[in-house]
PDB file of N, CA and C in Angstrom:
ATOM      1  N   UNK A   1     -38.152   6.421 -27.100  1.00  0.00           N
ATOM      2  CA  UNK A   1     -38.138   7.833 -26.723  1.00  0.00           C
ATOM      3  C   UNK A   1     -37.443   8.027 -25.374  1.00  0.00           C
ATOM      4  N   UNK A   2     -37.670   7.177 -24.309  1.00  0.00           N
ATOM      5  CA  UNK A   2     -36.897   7.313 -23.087  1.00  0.00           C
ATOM      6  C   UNK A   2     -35.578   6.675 -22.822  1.00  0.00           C
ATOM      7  N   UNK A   3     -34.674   6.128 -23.776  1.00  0.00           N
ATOM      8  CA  UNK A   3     -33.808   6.243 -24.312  1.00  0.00           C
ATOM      9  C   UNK A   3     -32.688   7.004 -24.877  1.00  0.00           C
ATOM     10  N   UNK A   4     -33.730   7.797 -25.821  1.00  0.00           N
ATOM     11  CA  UNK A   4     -33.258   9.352 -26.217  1.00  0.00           C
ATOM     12  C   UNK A   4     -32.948  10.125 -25.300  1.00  0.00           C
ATOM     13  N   UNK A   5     -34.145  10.185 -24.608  1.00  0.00           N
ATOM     14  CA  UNK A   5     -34.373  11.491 -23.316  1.00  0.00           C
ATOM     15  C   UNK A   5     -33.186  11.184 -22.251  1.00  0.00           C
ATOM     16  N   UNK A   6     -33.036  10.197 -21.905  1.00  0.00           N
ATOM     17  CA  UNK A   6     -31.618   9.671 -20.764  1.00  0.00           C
ATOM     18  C   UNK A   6     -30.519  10.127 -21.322  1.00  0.00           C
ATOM     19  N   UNK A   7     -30.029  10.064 -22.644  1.00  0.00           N
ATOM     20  CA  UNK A   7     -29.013   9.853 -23.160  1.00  0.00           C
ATOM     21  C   UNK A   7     -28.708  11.435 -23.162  1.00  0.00           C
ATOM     22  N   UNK A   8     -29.637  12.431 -23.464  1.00  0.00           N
ATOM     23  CA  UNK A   8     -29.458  13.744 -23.257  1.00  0.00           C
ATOM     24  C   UNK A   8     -29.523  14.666 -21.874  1.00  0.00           C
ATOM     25  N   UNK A   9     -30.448  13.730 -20.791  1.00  0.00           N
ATOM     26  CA  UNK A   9     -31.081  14.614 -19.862  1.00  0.00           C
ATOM     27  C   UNK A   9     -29.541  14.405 -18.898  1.00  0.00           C
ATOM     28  N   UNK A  10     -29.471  16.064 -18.388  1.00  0.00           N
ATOM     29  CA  UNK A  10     -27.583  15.870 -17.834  1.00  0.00           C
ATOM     30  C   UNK A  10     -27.751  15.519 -16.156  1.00  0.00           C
ATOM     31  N   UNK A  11     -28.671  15.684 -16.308  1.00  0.00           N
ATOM     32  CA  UNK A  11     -28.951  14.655 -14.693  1.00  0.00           C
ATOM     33  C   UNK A  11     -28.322  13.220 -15.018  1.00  0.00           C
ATOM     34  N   UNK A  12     -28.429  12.488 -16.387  1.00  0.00           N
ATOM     35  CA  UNK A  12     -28.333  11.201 -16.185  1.00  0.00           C
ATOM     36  C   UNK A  12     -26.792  10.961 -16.643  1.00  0.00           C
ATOM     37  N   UNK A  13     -26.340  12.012 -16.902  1.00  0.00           N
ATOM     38  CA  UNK A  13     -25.063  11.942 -17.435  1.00  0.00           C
ATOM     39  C   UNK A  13     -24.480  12.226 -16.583  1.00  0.00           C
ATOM     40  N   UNK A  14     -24.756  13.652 -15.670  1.00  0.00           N
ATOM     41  CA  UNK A  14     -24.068  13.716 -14.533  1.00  0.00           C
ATOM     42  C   UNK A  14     -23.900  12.118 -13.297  1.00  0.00           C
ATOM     43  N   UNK A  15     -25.013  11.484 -13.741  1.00  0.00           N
ATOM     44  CA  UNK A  15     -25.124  10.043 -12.443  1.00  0.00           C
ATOM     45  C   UNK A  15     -23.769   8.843 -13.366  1.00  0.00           C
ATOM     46  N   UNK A  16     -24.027   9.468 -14.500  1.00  0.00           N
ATOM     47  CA  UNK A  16     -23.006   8.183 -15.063  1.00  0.00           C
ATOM     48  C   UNK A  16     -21.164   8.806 -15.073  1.00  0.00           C
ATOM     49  N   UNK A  17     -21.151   9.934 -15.086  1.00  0.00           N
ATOM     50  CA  UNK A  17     -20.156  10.282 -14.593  1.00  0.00           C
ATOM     51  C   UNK A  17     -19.175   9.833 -13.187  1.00  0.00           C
ATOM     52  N   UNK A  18     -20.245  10.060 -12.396  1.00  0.00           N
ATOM     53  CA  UNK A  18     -19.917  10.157 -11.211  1.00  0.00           C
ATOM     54  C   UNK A  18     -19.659   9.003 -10.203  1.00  0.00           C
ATOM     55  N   UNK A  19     -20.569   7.929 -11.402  1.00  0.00           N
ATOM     56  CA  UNK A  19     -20.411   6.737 -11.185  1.00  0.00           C
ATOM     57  C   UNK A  19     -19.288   5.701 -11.636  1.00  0.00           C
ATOM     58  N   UNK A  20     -18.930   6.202 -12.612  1.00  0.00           N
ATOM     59  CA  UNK A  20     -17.591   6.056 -13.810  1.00  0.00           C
ATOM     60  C   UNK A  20     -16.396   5.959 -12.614  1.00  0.00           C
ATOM     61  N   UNK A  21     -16.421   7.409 -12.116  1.00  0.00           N
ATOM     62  CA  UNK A  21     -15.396   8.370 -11.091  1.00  0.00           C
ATOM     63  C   UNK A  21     -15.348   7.176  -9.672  1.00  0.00           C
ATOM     64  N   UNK A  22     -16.425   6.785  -9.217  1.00  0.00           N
ATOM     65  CA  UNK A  22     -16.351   6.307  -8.255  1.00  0.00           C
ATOM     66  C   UNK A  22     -15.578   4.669  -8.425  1.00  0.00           C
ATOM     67  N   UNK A  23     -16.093   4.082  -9.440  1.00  0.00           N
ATOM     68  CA  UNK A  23     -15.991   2.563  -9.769  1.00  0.00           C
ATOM     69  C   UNK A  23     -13.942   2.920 -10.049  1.00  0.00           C
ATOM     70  N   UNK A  24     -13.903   4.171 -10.699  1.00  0.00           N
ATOM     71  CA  UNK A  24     -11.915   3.973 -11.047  1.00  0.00           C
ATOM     72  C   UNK A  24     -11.581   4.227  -9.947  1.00  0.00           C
ATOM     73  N   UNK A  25     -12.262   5.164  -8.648  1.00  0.00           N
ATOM     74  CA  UNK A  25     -11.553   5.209  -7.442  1.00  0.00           C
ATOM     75  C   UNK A  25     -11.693   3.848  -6.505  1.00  0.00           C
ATOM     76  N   UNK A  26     -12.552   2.794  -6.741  1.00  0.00           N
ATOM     77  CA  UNK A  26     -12.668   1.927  -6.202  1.00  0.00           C
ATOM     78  C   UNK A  26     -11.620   0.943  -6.690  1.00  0.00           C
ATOM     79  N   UNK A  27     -11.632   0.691  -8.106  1.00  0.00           N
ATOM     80  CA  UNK A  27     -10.308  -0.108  -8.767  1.00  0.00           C
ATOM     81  C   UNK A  27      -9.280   0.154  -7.908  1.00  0.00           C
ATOM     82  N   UNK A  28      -8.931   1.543  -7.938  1.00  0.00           N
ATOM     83  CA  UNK A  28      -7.692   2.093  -7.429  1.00  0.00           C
ATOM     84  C   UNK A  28      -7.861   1.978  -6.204  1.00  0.00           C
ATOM     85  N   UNK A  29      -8.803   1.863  -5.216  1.00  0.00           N
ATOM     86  CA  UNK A  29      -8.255   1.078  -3.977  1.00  0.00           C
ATOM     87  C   UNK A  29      -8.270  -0.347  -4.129  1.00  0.00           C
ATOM     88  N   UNK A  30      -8.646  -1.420  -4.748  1.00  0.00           N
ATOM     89  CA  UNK A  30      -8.832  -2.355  -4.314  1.00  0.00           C
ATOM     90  C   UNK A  30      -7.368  -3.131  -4.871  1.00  0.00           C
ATOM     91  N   UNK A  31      -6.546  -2.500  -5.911  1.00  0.00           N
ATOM     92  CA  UNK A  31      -5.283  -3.020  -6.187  1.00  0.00           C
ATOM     93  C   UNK A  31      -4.239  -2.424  -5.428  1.00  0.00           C
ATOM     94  N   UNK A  32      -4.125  -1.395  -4.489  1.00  0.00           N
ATOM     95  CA  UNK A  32      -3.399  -0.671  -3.793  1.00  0.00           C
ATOM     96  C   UNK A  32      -3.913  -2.133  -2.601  1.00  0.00           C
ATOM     97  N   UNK A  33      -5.039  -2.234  -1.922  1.00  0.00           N
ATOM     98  CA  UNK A  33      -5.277  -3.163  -1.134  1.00  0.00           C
ATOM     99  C   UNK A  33      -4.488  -4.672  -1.595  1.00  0.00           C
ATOM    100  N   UNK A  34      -4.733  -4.950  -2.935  1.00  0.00           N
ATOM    101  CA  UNK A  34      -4.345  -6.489  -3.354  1.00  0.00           C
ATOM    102  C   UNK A  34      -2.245  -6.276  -3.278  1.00  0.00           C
ATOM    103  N   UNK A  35      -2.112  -5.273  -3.500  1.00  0.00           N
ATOM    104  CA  UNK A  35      -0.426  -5.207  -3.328  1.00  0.00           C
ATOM    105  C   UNK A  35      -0.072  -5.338  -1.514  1.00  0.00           C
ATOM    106  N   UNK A  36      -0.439  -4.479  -1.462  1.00  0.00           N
ATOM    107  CA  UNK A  36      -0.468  -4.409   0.007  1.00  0.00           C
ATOM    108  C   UNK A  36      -0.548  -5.980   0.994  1.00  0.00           C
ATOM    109  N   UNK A  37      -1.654  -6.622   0.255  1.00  0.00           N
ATOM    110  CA  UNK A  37      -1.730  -8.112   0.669  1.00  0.00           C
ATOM    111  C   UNK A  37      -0.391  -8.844   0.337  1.00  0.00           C
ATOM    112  N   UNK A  38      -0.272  -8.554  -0.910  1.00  0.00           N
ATOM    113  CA  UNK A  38       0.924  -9.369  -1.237  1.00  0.00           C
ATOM    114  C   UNK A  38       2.262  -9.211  -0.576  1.00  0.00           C
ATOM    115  N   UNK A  39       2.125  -8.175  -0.030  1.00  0.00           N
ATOM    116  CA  UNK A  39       3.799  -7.363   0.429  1.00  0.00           C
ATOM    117  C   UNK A  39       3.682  -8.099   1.833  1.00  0.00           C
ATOM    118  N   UNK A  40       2.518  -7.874   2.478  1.00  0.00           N
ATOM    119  CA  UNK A  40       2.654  -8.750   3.619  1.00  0.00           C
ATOM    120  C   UNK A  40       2.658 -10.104   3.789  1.00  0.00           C
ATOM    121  N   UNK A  41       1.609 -10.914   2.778  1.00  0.00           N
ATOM    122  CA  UNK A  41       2.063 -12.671   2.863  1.00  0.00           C
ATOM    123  C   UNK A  41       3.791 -12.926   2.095  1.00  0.00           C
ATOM    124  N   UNK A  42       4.271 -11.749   1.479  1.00  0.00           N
ATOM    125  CA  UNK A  42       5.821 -12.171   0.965  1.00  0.00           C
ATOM    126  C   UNK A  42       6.929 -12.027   2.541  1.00  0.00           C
ATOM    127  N   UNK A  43       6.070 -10.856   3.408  1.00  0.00           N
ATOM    128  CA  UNK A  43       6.837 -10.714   4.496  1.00  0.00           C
ATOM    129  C   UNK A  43       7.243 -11.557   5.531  1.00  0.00           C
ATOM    130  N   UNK A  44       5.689 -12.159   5.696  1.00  0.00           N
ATOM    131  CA  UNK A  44       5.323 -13.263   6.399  1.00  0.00           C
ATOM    132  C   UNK A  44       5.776 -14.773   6.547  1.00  0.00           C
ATOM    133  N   UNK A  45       6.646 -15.030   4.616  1.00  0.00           N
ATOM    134  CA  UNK A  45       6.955 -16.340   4.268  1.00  0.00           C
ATOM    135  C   UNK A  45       8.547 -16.140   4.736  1.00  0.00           C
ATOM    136  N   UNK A  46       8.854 -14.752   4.331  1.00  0.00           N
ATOM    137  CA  UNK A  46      10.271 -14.542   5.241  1.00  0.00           C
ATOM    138  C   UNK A  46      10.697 -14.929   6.328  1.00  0.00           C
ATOM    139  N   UNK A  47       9.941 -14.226   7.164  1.00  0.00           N
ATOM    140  CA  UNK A  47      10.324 -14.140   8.542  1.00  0.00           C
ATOM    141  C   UNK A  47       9.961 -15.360   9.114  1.00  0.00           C
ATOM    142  N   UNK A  48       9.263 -16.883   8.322  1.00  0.00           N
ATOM    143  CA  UNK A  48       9.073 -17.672   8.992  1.00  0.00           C
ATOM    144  C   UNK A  48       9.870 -18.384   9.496  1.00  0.00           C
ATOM    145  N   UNK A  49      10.510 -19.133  10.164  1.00  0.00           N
ATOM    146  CA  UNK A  49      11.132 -20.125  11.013  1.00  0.00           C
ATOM    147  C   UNK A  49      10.677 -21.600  11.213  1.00  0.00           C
ATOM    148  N   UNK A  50      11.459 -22.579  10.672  1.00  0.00           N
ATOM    149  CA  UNK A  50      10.667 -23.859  11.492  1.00  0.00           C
ATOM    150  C   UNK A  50      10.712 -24.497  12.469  1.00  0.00           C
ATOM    151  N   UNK A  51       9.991 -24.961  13.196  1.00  0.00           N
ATOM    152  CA  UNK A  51      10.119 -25.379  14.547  1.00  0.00           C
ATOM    153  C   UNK A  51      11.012 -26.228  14.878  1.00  0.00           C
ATOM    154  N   UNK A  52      11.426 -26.115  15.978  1.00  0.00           N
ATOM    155  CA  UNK A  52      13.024 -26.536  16.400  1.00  0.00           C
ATOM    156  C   UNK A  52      12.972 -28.445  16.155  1.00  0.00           C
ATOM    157  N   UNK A  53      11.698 -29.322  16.327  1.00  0.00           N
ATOM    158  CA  UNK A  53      11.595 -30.117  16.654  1.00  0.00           C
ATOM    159  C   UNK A  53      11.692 -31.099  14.885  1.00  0.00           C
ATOM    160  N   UNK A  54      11.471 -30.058  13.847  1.00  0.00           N
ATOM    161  CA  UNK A  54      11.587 -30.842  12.408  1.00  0.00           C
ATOM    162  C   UNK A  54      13.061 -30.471  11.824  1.00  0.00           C
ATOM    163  N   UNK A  55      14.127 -29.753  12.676  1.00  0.00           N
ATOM    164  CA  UNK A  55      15.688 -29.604  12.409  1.00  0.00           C
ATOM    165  C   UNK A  55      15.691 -31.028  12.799  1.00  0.00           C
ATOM    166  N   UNK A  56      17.001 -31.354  11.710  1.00  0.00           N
ATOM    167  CA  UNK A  56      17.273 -33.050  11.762  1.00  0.00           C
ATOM    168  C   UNK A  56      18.605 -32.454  12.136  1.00  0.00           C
TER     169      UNK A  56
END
């Protein structure tokens, strides 16, 4: 019976909504973050240089 009652009562639908909403806005930062990582360790392998002392 409290099963039933969740599945209808819009309080609980409104919480699963909203929770839905939050978890895709979280996806969507956390791969905007994981690119972002990547753009900078690709930047990083660029601009590296090796130290003057391992030129043969």
């Amino acid at each position: 019976l409290a099963e039933f009652v969740k599945k209808r009562d819009k309080r609980v639908i409104d919480m699963q909504m909203k929770r839905s909403v939050e978890m895709e806005k979280k996806r969507e930062e956390e791969r905007v973050k994981k690119a972002e990582m990547a753009r900078l360790k690709a930047e990083r392998a660029r601009a590296y240089e090796e130290p003057e002392w391992t030129k043969v």
